[in-house]
Protein backbone atom coordinates (compact mmCIF):
# COMPACT_ATOMS: atom_id res chain seq x y z
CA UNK A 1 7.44 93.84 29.72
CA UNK A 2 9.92 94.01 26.45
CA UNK A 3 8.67 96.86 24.85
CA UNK A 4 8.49 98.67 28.24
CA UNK A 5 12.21 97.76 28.81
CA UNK A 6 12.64 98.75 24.99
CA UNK A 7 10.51 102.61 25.42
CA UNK A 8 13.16 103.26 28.58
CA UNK A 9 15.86 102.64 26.93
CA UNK A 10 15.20 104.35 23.95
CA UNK A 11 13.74 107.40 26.25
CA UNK A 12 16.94 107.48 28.13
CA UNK A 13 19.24 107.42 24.90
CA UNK A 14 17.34 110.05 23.64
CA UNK A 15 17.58 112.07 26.82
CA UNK A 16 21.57 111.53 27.10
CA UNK A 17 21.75 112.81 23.75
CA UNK A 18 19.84 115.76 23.95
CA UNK A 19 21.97 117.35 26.59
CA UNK A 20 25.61 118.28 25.97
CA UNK A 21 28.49 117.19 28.45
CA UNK A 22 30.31 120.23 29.70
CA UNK A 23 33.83 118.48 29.67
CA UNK A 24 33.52 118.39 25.90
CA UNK A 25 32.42 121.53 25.53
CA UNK A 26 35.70 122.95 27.22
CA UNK A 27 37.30 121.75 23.80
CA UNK A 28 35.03 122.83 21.07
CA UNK A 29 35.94 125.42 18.85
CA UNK A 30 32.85 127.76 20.22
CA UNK A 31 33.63 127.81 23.84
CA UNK A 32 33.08 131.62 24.36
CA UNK A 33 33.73 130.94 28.07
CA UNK A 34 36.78 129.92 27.69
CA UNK A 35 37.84 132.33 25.49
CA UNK A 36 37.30 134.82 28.03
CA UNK A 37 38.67 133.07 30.76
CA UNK A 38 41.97 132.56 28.82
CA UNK A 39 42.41 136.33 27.79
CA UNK A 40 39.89 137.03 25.62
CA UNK A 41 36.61 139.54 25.44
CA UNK A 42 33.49 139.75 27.42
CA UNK A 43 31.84 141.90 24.39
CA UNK A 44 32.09 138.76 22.39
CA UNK A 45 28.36 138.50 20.74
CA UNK A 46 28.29 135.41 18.02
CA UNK A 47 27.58 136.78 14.59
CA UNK A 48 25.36 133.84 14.06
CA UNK A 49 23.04 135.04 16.65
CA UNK A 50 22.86 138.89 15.30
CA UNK A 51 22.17 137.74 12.12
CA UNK A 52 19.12 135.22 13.26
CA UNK A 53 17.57 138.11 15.03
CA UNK A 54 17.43 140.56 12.31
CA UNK A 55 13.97 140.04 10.54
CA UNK A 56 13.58 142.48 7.98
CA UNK A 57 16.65 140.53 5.53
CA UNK A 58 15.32 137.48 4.71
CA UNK A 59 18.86 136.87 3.04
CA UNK A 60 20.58 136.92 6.05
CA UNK A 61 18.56 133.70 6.75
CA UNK A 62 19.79 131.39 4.62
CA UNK A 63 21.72 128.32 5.30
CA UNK A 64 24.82 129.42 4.01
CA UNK A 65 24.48 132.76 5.37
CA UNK A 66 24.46 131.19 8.58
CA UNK A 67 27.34 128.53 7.98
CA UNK A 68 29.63 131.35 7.15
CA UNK A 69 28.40 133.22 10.01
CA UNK A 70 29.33 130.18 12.66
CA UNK A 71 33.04 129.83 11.03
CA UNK A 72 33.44 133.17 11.48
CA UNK A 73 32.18 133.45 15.20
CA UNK A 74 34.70 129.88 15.06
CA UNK A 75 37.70 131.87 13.88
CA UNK A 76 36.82 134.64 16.40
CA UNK A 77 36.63 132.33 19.24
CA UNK A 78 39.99 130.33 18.44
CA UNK A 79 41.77 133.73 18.31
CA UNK A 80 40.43 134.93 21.27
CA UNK A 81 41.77 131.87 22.80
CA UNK A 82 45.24 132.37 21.46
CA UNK A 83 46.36 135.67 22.38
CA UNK A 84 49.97 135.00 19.97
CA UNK A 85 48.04 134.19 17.10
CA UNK A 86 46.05 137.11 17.50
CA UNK A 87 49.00 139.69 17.83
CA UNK A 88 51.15 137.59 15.25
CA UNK A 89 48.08 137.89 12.77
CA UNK A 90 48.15 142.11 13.36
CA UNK A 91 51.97 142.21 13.08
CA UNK A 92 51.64 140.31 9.56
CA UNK A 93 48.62 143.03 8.66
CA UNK A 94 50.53 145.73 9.66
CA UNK A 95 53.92 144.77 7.69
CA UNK A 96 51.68 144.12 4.71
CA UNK A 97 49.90 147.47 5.02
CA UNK A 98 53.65 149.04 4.99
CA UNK A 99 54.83 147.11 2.60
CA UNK A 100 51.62 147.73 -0.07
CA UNK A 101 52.30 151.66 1.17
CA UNK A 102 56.15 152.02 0.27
């Protein structure tokens, strides 16, 4: 009777944490759906991904490959999500490419 009351509750923690809660998700720093609800790009296709499915570069495989793949598809999403930051971040490139020219 224990160790059947112990196997549920061990299946059932297991289970909970398997899934992901969609109210935290709303806040993570990869919510591409809310990116695009709050002014960003439906053509938005993680980095991450593209580089998982190409088979013929092994290199593009490897772990840190990958990790700077997801901070970039990060940085992507957080600017989507901030239209300001986005246009202050061009204005800044854009004086600097003047100021490099003259």
């Amino acid at each position: 009777s224990f160790r059947v009351l112990l196997s549920d509750a061990r299946a059932s923690q297991a289970a909970s944490s398997s899934f992901t809660n969609k109210k935290n998700e709303d806040f993570a720093d990869t919510d591409i759906e809310g990116a695009v609800l709050t002014g960003g790009s439906y053509a938005f296709v993680p980095l991450q991904n593209q580089m998982k499915s190409v088979t013929n570069a092994p290199m593009l495989h490897h772990p840190i490959a990958l990790e700077v793949a997801s901070n970039f598809d990060r940085a992507s999403v957080y600017l989507q999500r901030r239209p300001f930051v986005r246009l202050a971040l061009s204005v800044y490139v854009f004086i600097l490419h003047l100021i490099i020219l003259f």
